[in-house]
N, C-alpha and C. Protein backbone atom coordinates (compact mmCIF):
# COMPACT_ATOMS: atom_id res chain seq x y z
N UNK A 1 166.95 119.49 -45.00
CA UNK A 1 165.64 119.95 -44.58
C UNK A 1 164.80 120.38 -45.78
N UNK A 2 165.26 120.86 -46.51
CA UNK A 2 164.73 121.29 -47.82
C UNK A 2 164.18 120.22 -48.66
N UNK A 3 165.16 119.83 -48.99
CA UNK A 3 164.60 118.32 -49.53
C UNK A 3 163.55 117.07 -49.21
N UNK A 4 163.39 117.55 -47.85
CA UNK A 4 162.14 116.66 -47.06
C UNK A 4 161.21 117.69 -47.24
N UNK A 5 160.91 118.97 -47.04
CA UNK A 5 160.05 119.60 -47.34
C UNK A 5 159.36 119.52 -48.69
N UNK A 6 160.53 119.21 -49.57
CA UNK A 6 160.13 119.25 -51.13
C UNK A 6 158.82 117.98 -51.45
N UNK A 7 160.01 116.82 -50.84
CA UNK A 7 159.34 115.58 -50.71
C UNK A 7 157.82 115.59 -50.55
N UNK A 8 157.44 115.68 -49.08
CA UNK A 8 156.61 116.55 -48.49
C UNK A 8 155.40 116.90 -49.75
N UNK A 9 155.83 118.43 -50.17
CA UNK A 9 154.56 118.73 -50.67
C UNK A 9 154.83 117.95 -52.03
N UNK A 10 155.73 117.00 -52.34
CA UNK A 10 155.11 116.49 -54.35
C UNK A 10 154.03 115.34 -53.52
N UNK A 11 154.48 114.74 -52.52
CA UNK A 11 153.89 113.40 -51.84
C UNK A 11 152.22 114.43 -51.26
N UNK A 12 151.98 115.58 -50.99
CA UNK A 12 150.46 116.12 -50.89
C UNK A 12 149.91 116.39 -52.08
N UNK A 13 150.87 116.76 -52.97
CA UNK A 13 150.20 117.09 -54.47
C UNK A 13 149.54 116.05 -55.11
N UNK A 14 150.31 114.92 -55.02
CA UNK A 14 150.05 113.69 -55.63
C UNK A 14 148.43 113.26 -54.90
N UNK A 15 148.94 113.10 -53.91
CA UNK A 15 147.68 112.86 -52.55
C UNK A 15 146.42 113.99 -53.17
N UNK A 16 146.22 114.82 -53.37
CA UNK A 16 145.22 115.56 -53.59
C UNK A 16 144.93 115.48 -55.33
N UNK A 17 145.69 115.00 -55.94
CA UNK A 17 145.43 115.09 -57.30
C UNK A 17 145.09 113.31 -57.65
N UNK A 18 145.20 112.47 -56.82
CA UNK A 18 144.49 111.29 -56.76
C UNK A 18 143.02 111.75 -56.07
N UNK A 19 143.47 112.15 -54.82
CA UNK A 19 142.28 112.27 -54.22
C UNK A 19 140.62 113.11 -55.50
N UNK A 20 141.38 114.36 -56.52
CA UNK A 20 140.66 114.49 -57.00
C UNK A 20 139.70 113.39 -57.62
N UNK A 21 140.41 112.89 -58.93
CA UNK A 21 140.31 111.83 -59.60
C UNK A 21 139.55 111.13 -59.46
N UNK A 22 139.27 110.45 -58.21
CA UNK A 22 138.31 108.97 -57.79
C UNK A 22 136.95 110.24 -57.42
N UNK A 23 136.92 111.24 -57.34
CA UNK A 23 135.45 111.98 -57.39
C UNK A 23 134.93 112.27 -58.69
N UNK A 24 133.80 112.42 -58.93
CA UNK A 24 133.12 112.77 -60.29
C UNK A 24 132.06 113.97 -60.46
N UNK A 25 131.99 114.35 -59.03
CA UNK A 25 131.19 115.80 -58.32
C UNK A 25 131.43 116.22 -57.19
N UNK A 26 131.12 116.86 -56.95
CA UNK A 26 131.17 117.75 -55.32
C UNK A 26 130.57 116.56 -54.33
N UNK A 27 130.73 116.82 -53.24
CA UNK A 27 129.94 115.91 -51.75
C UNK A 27 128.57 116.27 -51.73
N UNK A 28 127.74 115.65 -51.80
CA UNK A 28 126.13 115.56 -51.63
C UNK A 28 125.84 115.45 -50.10
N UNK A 29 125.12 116.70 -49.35
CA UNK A 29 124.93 116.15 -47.87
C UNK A 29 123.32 115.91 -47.98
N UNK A 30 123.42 114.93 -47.10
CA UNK A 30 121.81 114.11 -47.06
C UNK A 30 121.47 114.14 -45.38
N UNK A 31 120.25 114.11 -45.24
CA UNK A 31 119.75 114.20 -44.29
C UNK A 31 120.11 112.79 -43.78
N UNK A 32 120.49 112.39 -42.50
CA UNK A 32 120.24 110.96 -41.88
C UNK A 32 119.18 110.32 -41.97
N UNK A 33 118.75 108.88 -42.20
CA UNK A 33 117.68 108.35 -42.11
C UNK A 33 116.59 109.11 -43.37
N UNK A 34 117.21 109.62 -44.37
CA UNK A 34 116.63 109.97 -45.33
C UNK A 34 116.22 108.94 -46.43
N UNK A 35 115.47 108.71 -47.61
CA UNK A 35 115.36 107.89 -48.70
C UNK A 35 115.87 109.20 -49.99
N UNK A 36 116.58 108.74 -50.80
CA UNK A 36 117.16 109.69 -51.69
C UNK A 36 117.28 109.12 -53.17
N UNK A 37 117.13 109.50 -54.52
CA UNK A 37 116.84 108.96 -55.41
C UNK A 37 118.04 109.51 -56.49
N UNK A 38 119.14 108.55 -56.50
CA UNK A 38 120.24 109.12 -57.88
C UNK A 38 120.08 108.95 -59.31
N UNK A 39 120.53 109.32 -60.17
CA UNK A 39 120.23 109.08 -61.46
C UNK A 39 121.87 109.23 -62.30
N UNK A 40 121.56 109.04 -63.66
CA UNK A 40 123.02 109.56 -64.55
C UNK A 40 122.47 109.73 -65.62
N UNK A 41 122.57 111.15 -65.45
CA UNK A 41 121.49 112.12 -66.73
C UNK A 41 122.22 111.88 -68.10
N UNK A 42 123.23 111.39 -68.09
CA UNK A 42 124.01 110.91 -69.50
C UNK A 42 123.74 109.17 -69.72
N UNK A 43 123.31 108.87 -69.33
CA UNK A 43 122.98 107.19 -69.37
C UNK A 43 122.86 106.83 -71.23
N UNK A 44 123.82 105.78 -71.75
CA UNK A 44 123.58 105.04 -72.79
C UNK A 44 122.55 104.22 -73.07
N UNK A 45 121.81 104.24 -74.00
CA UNK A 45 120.92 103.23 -74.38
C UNK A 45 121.22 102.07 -74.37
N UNK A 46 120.37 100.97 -73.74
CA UNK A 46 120.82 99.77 -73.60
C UNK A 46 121.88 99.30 -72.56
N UNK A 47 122.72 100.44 -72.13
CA UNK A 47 123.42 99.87 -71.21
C UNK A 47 123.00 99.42 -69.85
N UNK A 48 123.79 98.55 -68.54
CA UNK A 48 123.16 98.32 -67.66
C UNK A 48 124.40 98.92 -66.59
N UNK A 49 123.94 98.92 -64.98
CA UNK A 49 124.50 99.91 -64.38
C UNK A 49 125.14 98.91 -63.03
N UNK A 50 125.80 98.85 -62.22
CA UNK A 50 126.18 98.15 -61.14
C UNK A 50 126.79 99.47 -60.13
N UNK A 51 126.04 99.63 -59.39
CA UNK A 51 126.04 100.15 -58.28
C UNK A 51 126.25 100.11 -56.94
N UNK A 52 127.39 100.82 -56.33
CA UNK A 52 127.40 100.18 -54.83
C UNK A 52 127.51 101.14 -53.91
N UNK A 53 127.78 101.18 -52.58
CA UNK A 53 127.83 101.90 -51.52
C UNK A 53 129.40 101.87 -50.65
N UNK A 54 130.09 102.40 -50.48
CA UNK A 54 131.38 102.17 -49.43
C UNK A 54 131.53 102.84 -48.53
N UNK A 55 131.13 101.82 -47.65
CA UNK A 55 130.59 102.10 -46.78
C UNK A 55 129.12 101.53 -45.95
N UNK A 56 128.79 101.23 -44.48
CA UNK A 56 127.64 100.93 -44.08
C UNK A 56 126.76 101.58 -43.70
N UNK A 57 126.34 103.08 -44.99
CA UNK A 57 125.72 104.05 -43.80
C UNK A 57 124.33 103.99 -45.04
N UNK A 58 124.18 103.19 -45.72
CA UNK A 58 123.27 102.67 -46.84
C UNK A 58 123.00 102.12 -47.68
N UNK A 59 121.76 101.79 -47.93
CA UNK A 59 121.32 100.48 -48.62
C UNK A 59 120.38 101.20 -50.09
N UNK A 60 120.66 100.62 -51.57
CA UNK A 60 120.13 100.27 -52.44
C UNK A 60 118.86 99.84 -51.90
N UNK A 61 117.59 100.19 -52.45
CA UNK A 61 116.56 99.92 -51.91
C UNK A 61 115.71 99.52 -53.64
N UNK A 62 116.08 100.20 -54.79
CA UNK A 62 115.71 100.11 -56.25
C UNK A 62 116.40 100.67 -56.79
N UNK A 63 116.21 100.19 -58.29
CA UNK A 63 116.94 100.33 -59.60
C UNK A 63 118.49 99.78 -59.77
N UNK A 64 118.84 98.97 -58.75
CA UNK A 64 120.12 98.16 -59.07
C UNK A 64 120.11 97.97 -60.66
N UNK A 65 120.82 97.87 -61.80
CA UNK A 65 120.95 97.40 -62.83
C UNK A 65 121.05 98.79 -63.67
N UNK A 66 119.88 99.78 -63.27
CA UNK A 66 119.59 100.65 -64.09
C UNK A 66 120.44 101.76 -63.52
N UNK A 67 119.70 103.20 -64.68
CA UNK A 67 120.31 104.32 -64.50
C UNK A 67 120.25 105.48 -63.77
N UNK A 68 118.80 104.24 -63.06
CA UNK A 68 118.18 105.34 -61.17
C UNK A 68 118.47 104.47 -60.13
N UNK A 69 118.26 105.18 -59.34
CA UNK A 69 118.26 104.15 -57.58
C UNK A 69 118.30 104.84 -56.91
N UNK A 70 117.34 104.31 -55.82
CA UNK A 70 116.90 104.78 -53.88
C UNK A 70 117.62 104.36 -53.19
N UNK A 71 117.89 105.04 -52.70
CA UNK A 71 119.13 104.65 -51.45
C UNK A 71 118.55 105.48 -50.04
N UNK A 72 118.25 104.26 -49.73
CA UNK A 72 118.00 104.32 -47.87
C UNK A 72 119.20 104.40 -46.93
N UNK A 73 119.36 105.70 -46.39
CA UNK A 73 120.59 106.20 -45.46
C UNK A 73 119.77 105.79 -43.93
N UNK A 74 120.87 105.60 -43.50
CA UNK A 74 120.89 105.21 -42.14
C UNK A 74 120.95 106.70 -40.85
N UNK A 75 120.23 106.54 -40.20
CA UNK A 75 120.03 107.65 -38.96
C UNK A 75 120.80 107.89 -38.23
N UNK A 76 122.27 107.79 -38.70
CA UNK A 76 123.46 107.89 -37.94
C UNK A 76 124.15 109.07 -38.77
N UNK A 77 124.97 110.11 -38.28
CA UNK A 77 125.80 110.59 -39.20
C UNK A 77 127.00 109.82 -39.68
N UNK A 78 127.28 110.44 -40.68
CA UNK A 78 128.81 109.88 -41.33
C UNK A 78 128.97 110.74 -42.72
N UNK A 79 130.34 110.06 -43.20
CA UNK A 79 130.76 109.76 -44.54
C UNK A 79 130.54 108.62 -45.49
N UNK A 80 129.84 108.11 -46.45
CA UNK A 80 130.19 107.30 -47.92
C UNK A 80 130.74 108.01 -48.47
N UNK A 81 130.19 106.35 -49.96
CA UNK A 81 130.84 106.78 -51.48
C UNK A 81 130.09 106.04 -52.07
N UNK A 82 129.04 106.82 -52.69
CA UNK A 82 128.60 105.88 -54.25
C UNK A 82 128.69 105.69 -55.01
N UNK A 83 129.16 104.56 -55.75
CA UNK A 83 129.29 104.30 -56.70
C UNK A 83 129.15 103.56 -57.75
N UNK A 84 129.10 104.11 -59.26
CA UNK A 84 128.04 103.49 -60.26
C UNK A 84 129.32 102.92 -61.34
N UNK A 85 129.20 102.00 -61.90
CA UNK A 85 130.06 101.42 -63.50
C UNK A 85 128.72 100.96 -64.68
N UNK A 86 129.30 101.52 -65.92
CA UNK A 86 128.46 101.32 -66.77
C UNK A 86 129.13 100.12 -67.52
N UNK A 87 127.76 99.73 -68.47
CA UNK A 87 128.64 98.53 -68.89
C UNK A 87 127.27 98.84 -70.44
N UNK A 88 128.43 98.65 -71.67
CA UNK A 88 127.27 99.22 -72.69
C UNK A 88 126.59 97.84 -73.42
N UNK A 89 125.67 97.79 -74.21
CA UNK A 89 125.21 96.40 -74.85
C UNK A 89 126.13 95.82 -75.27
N UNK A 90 127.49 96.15 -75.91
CA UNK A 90 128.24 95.11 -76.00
C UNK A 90 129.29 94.85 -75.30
N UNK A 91 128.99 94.92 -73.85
CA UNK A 91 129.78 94.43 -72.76
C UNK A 91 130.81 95.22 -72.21
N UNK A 92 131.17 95.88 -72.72
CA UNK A 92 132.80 97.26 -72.38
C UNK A 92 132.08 97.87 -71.33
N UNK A 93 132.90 98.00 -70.31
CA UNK A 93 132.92 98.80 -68.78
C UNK A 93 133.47 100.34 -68.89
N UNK A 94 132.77 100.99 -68.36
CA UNK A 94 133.44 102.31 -68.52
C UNK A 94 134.04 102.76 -66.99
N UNK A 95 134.64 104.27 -67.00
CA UNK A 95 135.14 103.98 -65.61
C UNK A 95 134.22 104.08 -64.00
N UNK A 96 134.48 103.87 -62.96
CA UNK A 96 133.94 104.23 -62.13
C UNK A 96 134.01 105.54 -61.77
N UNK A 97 132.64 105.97 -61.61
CA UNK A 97 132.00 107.35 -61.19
C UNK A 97 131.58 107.20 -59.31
N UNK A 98 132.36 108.22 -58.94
CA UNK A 98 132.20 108.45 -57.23
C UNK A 98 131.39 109.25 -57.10
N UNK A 99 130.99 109.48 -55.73
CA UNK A 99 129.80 110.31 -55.22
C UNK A 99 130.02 110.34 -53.89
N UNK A 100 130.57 111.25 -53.23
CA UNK A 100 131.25 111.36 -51.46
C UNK A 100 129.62 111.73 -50.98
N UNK A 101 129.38 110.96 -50.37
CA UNK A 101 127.68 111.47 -49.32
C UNK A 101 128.45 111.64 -48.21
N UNK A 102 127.45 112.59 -47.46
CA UNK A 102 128.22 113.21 -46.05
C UNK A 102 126.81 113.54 -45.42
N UNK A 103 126.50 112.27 -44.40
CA UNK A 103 125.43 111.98 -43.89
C UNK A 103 124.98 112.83 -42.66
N UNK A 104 124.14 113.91 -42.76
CA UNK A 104 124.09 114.82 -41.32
C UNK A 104 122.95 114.56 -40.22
N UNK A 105 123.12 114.23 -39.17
CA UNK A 105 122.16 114.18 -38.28
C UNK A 105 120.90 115.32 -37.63
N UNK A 106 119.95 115.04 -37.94
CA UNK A 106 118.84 115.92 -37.73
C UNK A 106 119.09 116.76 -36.99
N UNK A 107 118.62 117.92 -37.14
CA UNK A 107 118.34 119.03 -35.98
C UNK A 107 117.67 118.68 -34.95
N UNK A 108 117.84 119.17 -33.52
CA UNK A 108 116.91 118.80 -32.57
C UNK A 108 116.29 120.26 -31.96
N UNK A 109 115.96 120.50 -31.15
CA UNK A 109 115.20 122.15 -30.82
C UNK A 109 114.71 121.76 -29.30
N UNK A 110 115.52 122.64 -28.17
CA UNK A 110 115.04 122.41 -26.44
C UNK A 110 114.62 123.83 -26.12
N UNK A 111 113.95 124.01 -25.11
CA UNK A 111 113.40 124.93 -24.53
C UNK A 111 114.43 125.33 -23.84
N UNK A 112 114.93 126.47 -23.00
CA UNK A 112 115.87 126.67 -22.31
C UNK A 112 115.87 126.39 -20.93
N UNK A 113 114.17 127.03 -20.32
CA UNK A 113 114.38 127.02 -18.68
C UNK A 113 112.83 127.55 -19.07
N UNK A 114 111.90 126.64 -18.14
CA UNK A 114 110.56 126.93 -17.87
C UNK A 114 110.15 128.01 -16.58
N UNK A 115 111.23 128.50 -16.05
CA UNK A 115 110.48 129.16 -14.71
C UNK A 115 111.35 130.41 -15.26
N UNK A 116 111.17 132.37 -15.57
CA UNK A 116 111.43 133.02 -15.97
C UNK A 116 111.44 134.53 -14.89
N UNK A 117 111.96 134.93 -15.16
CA UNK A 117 111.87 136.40 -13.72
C UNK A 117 111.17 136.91 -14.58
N UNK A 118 110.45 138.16 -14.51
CA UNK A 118 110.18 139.21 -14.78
C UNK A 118 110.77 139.93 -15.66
N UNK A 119 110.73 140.33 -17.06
CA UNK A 119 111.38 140.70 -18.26
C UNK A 119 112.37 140.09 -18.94
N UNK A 120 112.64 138.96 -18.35
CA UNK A 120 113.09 137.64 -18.92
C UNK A 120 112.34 137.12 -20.23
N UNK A 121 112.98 136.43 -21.30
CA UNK A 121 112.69 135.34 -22.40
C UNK A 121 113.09 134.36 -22.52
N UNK A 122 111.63 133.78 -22.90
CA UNK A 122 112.34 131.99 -23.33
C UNK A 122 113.23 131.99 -24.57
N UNK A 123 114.00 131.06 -24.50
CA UNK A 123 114.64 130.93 -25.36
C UNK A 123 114.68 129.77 -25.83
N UNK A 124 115.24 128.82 -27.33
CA UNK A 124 115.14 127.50 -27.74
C UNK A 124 116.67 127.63 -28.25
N UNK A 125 117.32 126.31 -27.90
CA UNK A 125 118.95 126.06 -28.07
C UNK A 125 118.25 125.25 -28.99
N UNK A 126 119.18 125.40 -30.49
CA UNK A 126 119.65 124.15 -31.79
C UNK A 126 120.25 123.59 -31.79
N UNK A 127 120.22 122.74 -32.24
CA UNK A 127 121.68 121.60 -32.63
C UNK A 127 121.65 121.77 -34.46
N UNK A 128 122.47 121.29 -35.37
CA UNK A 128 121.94 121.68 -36.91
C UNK A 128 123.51 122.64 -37.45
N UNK A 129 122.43 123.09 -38.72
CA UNK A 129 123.61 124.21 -39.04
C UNK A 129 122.34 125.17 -39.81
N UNK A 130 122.67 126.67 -39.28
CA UNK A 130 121.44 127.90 -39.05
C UNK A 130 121.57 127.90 -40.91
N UNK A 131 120.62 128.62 -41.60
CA UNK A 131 120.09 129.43 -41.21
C UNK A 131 118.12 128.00 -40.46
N UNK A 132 117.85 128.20 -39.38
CA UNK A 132 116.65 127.22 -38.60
C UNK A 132 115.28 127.86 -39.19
N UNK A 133 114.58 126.55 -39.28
CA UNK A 133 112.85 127.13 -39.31
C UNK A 133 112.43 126.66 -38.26
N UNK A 134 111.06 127.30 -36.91
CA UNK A 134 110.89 126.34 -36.36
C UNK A 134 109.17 126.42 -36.11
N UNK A 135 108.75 125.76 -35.70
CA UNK A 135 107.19 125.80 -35.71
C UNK A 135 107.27 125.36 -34.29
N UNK A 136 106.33 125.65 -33.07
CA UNK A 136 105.71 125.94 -31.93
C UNK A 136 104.43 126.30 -31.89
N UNK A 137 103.63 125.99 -31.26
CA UNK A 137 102.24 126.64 -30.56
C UNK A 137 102.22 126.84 -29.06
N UNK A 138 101.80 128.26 -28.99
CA UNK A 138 101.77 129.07 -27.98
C UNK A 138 100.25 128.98 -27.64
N UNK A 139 100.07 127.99 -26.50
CA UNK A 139 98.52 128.12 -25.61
C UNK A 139 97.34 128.15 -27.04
N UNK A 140 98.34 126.81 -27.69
CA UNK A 140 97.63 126.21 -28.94
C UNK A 140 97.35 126.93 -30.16
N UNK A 141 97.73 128.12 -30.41
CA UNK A 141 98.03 128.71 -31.68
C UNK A 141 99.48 128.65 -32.02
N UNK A 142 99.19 128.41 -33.62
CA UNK A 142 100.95 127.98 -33.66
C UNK A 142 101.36 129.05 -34.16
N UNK A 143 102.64 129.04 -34.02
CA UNK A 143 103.70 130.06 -34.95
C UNK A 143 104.75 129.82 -35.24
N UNK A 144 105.21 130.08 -36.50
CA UNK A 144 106.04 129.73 -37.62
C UNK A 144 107.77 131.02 -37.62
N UNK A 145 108.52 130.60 -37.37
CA UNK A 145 109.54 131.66 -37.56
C UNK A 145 110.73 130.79 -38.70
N UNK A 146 110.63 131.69 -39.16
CA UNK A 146 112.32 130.91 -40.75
C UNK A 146 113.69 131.96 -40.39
N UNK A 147 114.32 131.81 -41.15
CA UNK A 147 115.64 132.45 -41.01
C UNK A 147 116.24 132.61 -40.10
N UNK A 148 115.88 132.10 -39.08
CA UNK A 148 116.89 132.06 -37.79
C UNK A 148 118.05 131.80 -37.81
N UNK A 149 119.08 133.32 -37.49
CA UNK A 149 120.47 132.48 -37.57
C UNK A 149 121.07 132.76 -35.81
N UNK A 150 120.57 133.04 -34.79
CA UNK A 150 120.37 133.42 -33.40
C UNK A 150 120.48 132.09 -32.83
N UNK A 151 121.61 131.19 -32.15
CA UNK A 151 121.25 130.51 -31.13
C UNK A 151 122.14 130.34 -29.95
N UNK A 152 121.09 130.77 -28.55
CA UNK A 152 119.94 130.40 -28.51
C UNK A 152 118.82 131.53 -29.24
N UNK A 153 117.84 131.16 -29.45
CA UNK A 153 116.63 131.85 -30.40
C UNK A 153 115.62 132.62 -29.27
N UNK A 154 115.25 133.54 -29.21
CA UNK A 154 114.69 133.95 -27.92
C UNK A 154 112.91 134.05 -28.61
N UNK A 155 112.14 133.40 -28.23
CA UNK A 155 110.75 133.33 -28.71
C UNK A 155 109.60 134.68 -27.98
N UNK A 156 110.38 135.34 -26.87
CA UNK A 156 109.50 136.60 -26.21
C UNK A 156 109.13 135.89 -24.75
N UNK A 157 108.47 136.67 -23.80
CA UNK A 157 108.21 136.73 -22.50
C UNK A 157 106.81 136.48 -22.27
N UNK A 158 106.11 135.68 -23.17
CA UNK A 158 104.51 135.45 -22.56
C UNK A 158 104.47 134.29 -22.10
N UNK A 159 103.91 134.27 -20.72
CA UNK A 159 103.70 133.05 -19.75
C UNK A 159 102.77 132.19 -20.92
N UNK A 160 102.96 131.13 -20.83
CA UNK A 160 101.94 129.98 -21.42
C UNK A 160 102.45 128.60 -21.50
N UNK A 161 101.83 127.96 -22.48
CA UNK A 161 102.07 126.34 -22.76
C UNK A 161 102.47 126.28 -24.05
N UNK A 162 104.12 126.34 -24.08
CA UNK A 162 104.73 126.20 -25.68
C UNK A 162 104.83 124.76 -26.01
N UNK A 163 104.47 124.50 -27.15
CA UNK A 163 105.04 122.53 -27.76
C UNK A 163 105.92 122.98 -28.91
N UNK A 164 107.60 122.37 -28.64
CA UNK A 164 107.79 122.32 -29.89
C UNK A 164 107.30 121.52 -31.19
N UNK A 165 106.93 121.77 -32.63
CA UNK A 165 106.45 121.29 -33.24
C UNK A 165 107.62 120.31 -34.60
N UNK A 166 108.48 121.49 -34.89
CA UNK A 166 109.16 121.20 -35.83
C UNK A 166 110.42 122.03 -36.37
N UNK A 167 111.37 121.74 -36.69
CA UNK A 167 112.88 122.42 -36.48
C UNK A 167 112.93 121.85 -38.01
N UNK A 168 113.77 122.96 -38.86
CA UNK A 168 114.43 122.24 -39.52
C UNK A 168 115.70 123.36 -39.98
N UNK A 169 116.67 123.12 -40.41
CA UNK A 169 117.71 123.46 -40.87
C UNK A 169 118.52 123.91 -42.16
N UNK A 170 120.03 123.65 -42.45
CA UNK A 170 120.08 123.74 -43.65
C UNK A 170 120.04 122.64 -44.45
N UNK A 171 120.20 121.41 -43.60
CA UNK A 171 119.71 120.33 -44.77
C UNK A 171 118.92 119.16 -44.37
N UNK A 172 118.25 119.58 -43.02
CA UNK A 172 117.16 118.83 -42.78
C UNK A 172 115.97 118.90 -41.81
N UNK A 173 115.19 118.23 -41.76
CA UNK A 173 113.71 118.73 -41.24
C UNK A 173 113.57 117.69 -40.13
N UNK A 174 112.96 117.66 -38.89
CA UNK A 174 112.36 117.06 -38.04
C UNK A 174 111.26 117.71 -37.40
N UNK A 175 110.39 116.12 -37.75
CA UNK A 175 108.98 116.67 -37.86
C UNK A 175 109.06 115.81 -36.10
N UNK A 176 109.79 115.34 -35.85
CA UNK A 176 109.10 114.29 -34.32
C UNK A 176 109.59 114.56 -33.06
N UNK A 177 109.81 116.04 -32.95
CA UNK A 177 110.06 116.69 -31.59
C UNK A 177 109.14 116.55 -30.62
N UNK A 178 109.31 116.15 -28.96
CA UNK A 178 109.16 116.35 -27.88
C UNK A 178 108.65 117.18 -27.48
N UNK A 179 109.51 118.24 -27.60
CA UNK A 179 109.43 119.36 -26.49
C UNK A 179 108.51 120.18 -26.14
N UNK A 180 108.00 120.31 -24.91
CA UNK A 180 106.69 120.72 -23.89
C UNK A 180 107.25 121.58 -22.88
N UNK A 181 106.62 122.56 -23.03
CA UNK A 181 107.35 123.46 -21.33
C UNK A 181 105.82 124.45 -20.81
N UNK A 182 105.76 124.58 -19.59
CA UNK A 182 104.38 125.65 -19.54
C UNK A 182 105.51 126.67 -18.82
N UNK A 183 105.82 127.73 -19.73
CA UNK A 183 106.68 128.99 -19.27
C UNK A 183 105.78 129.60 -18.40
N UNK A 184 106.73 130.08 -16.94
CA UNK A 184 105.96 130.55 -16.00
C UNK A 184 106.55 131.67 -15.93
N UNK A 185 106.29 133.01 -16.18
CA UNK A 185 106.74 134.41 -16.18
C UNK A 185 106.75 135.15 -14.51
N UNK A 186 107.80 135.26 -13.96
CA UNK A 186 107.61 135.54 -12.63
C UNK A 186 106.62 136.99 -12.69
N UNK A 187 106.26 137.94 -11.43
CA UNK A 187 105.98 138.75 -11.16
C UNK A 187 106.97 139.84 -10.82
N UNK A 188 106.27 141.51 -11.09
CA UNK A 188 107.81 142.40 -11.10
C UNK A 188 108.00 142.40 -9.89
N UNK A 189 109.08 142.50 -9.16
CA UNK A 189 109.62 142.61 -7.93
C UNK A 189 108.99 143.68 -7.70
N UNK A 190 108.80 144.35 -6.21
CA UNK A 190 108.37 145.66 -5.38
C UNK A 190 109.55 146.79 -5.60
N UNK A 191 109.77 147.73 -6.17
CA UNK A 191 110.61 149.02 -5.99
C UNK A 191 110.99 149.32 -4.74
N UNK A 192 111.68 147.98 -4.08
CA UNK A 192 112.36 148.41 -2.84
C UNK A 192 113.31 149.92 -2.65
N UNK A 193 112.79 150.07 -1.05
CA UNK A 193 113.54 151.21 -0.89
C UNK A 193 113.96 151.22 0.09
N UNK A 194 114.82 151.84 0.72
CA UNK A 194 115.80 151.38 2.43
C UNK A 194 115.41 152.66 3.11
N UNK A 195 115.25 152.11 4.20
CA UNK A 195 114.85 153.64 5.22
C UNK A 195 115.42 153.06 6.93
N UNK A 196 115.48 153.79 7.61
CA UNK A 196 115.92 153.77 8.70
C UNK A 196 114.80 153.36 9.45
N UNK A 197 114.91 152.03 10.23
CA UNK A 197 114.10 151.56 11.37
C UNK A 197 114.23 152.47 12.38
């Protein structure tokens, strides 16, 4: 038993000390459906660059060859890997440099429930990761709240016509929200009291 245990962790050590290796930085998270622009702030003169993606969650869009490039991510979440090889004016390859992208899907922002009792609040459910910004207009004046780490987010108890405008998160923004509600604030109930018919 011992001996399989041993096994065990040299066979995770190994596993994590490869796994280091083929990285060259930390994981970059990108917004989905983002355009994003890499570079290699150490770049040789004269050299040229070959660049790829592993993975189908994006496309090279410019600077194939060189020591920049746009890369158009796809509106799906996921995991890549980008990766660049240099090659100097007189032809020698250097090693491959990784780049783990970890593709996150937009925030979205819903109203909770349009019909409200009496000292009741609306509230807006996130999707994302907090700390949220979100923009709304209330009976067409807007208002702006940041640091939200509350969800659901409770916006207060005034009857009106809220639009959501715009949500964004810790690593991304959506500007093309939906959401419409005309909050209807009930009336206070009567201070019932029981008496004998």
């Amino acid at each position: 038993m011992k001996r399989i245990l041993f096994l065990v962790s040299i066979i995770m050590l190994l596993f994590s000390i490869n796994s280091t290796a083929q990285s060259t930085a930390n994981p970059d998270t990108v917004c989905a459906g983002s355009n994003v622009y890499y570079k290699i702030p150490s770049a040789i003169v004269n050299s040229t660059f070959t660049w790829g993606i592993k993975g189908s969650g994006g496309t090279i869009t410019f600077g194939q060859s060189t020591d920049s490039i746009r890369v158009a991510w796809t509106n799906t979440a996921g995991i890549d890997t980008l990766w660049v090889v240099e090659t100097n004016a007189a032809g020698c390859k250097g090693d491959t440099a990784k780049l783990t992208i970890i593709r996150v899907a937009k925030p979205t922002a819903v109203f909770d429930n349009s019909a409200l009792c009496f000292g009741e609040t609306l509230k807006i459910n996130f999707t994302g990761i907090a700390p949220y910004s979100v923009q709304y207009t209330l009976n067409g004046n807007t208002v702006n709240q940041s640091g939200i780490t509350q969800n659901p987010y409770s916006v207060g108890g005034t009857a009106g016509n809220y639009i959501l405008v715009q949500i964004s998160d810790k690593h991304c923004i959506n500007n093309t929200l939906t959401g419409q509600i005309n909050a209807i604030i009930g009336t206070p109930l009567n201070n019932l009291q029981i008496q004998h018919d």
